[in-house]
Protein backbone atom coordinates (compact mmCIF):
# COMPACT_ATOMS: atom_id res chain seq x y z
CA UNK A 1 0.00 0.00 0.00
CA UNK A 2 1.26 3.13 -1.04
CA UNK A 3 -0.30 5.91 1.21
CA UNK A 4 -1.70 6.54 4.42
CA UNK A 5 -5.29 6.59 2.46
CA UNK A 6 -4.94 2.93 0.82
CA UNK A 7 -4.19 1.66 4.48
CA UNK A 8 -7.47 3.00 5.66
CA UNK A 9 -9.39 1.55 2.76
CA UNK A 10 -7.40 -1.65 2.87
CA UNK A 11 -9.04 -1.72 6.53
CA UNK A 12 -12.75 -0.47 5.63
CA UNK A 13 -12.36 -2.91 3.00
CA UNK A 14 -11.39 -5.95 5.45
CA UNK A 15 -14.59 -5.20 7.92
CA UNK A 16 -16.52 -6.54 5.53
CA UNK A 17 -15.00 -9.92 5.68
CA UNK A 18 -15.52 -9.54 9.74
CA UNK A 19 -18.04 -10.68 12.00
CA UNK A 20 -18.86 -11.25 15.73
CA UNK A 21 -15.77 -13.91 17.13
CA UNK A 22 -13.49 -12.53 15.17
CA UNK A 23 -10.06 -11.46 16.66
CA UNK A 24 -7.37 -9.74 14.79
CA UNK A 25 -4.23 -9.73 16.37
CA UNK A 26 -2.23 -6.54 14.58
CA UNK A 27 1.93 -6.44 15.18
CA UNK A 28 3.95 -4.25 13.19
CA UNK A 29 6.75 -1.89 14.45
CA UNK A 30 5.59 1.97 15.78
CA UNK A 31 4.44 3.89 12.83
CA UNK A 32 3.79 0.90 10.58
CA UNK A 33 -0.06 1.84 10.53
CA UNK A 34 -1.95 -0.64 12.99
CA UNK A 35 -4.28 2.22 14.70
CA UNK A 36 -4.92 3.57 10.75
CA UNK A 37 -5.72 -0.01 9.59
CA UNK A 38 -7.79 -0.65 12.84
CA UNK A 39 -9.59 3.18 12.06
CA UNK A 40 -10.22 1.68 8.61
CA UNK A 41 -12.09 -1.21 9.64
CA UNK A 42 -13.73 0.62 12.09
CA UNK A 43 -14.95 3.01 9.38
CA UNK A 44 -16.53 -0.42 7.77
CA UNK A 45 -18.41 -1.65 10.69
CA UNK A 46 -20.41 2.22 10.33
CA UNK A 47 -17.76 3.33 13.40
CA UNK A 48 -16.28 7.40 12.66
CA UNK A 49 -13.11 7.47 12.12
CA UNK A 50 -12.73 9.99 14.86
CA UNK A 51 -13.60 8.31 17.31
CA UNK A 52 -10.77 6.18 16.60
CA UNK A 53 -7.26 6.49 18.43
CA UNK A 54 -4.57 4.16 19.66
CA UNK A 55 -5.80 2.85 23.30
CA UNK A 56 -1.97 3.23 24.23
CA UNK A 57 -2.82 4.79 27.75
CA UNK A 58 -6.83 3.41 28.84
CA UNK A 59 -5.57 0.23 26.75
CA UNK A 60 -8.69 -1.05 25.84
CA UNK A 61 -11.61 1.37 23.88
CA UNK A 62 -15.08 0.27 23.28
CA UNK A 63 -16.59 1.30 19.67
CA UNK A 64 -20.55 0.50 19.70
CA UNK A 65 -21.63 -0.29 16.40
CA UNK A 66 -24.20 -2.92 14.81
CA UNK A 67 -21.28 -5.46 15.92
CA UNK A 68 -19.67 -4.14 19.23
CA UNK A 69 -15.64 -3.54 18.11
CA UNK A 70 -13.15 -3.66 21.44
CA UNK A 71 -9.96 -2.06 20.43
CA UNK A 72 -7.06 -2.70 22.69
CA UNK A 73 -3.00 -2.12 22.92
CA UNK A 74 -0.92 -4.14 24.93
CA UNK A 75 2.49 -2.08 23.99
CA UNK A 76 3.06 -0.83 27.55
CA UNK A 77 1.74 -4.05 29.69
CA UNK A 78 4.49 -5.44 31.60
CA UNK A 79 3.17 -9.40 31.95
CA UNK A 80 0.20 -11.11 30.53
CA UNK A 81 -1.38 -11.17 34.30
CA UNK A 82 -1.89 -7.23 33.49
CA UNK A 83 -4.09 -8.40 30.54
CA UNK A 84 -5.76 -10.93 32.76
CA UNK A 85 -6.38 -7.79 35.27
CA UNK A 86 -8.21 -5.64 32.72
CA UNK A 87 -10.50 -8.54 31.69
CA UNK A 88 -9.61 -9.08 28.10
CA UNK A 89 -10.75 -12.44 27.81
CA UNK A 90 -14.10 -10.95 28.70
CA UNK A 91 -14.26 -9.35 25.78
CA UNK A 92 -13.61 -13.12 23.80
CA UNK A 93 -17.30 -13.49 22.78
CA UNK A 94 -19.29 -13.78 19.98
CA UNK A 95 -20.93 -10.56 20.23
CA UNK A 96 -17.48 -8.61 19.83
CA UNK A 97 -14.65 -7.93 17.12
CA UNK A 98 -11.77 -7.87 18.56
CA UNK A 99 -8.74 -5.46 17.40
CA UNK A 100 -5.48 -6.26 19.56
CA UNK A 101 -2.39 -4.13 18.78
CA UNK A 102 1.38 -5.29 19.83
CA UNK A 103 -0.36 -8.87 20.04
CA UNK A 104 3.19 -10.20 18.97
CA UNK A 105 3.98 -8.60 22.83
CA UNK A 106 1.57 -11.74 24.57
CA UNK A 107 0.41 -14.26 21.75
CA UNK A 108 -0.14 -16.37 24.73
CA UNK A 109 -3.66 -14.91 25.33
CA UNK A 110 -4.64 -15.15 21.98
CA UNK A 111 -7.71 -17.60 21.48
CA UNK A 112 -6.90 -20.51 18.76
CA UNK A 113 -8.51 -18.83 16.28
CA UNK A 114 -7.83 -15.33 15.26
CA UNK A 115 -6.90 -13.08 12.05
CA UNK A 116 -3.11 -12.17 11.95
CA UNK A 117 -2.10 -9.27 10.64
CA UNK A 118 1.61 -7.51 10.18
CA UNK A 119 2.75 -4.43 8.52
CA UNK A 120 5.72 -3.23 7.76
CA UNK A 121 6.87 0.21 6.73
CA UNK A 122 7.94 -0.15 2.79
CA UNK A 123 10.72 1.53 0.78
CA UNK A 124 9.38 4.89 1.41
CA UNK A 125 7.41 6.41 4.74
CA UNK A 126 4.24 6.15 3.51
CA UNK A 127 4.36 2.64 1.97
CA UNK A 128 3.24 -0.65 3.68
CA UNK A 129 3.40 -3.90 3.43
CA UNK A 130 0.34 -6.26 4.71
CA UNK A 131 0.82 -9.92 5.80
CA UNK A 132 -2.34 -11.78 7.05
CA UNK A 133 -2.44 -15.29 8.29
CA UNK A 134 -5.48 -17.19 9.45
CA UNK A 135 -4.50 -19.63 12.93
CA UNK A 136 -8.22 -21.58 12.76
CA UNK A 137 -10.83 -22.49 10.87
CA UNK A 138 -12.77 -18.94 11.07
CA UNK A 139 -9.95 -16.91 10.28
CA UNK A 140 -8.98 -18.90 7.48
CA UNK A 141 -11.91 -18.66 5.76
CA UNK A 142 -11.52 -14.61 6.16
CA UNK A 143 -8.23 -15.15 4.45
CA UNK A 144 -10.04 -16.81 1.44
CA UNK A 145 -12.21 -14.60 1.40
CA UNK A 146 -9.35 -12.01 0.92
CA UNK A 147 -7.97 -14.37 -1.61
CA UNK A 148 -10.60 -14.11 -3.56
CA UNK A 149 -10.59 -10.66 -4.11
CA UNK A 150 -9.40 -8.49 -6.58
CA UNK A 151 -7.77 -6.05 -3.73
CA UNK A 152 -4.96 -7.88 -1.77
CA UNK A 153 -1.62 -9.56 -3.25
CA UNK A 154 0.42 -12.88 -2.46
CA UNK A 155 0.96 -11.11 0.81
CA UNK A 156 -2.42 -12.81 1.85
CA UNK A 157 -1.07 -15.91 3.46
């Protein structure tokens, strides 16, 4: 992806592949574009973009919507019992879409089953790369659904 803008689409484009259960587990180093994609797929679940931002400091935001989007960022938790204290795993229903940036930090608390995604900054600063990988039998029919369409690259795994 070649600008800030295709990242955003790229993500509004994604929602639609997303349901309730789903959790997307978004790594990438600072800057690569996780809270744009994450605003992008929050703009395709009818969310404004807005009201979007990166969850570094309350580390988990709630985004009501037809399907109920938890965002969360675990960059500055020490140990996974800090994610156990804030109730993530609460959040692990089928009501909710789950967004989890810096998931590479505690994979650990990860259900089986959830939609990995990794960016990487490109040649230039506003390029990106996009690597998503399905870990369960939900998720990996969202990645062929991605497959199927005309939008994404081999970078679909």
């Amino acid at each position: 992806m070649d600008s800030e803008q295709k990242t955003l689409e790229f993500g509004e484009w994604l929602a639609h592949s997303l349901q309730g259960g789903d959790v997307l587990a978004l790594t990438g180093d600072l800057g690569a574009g996780k809270t744009l994609m994450t605003r992008g797929m929050a703009l395709g679940l009818g969310i404004l973009a807005e009201q979007v931002t990166s969850p570094t400091f309350t580390l988990i935001q709630a985004y009501e919507s037809e399907i109920p989007v938890i965002h969360v960022d675990l960059y500055r938790l020490e140990n996974p019992s800090a994610i156990w204290q804030i109730g993530l795993e609460d959040y692990f229903t089928l009501r909710n879409i789950v967004i989890i940036e810096w998931a590479d930090r505690f994979l650990e608390i990860l259900p089986p089953d959830y939609l990995a995604i990794h960016l990487d900054h490109g040649e230039t600063e506003t390029v990106r790369h996009v690597t998503i990988r399905g870990t369960g039998p939900r998720s990996l029919s969202v990645v062929t659904t991605l497959r199927q369409s005309s939008m994404i690259d081999e970078s679909i795994k």
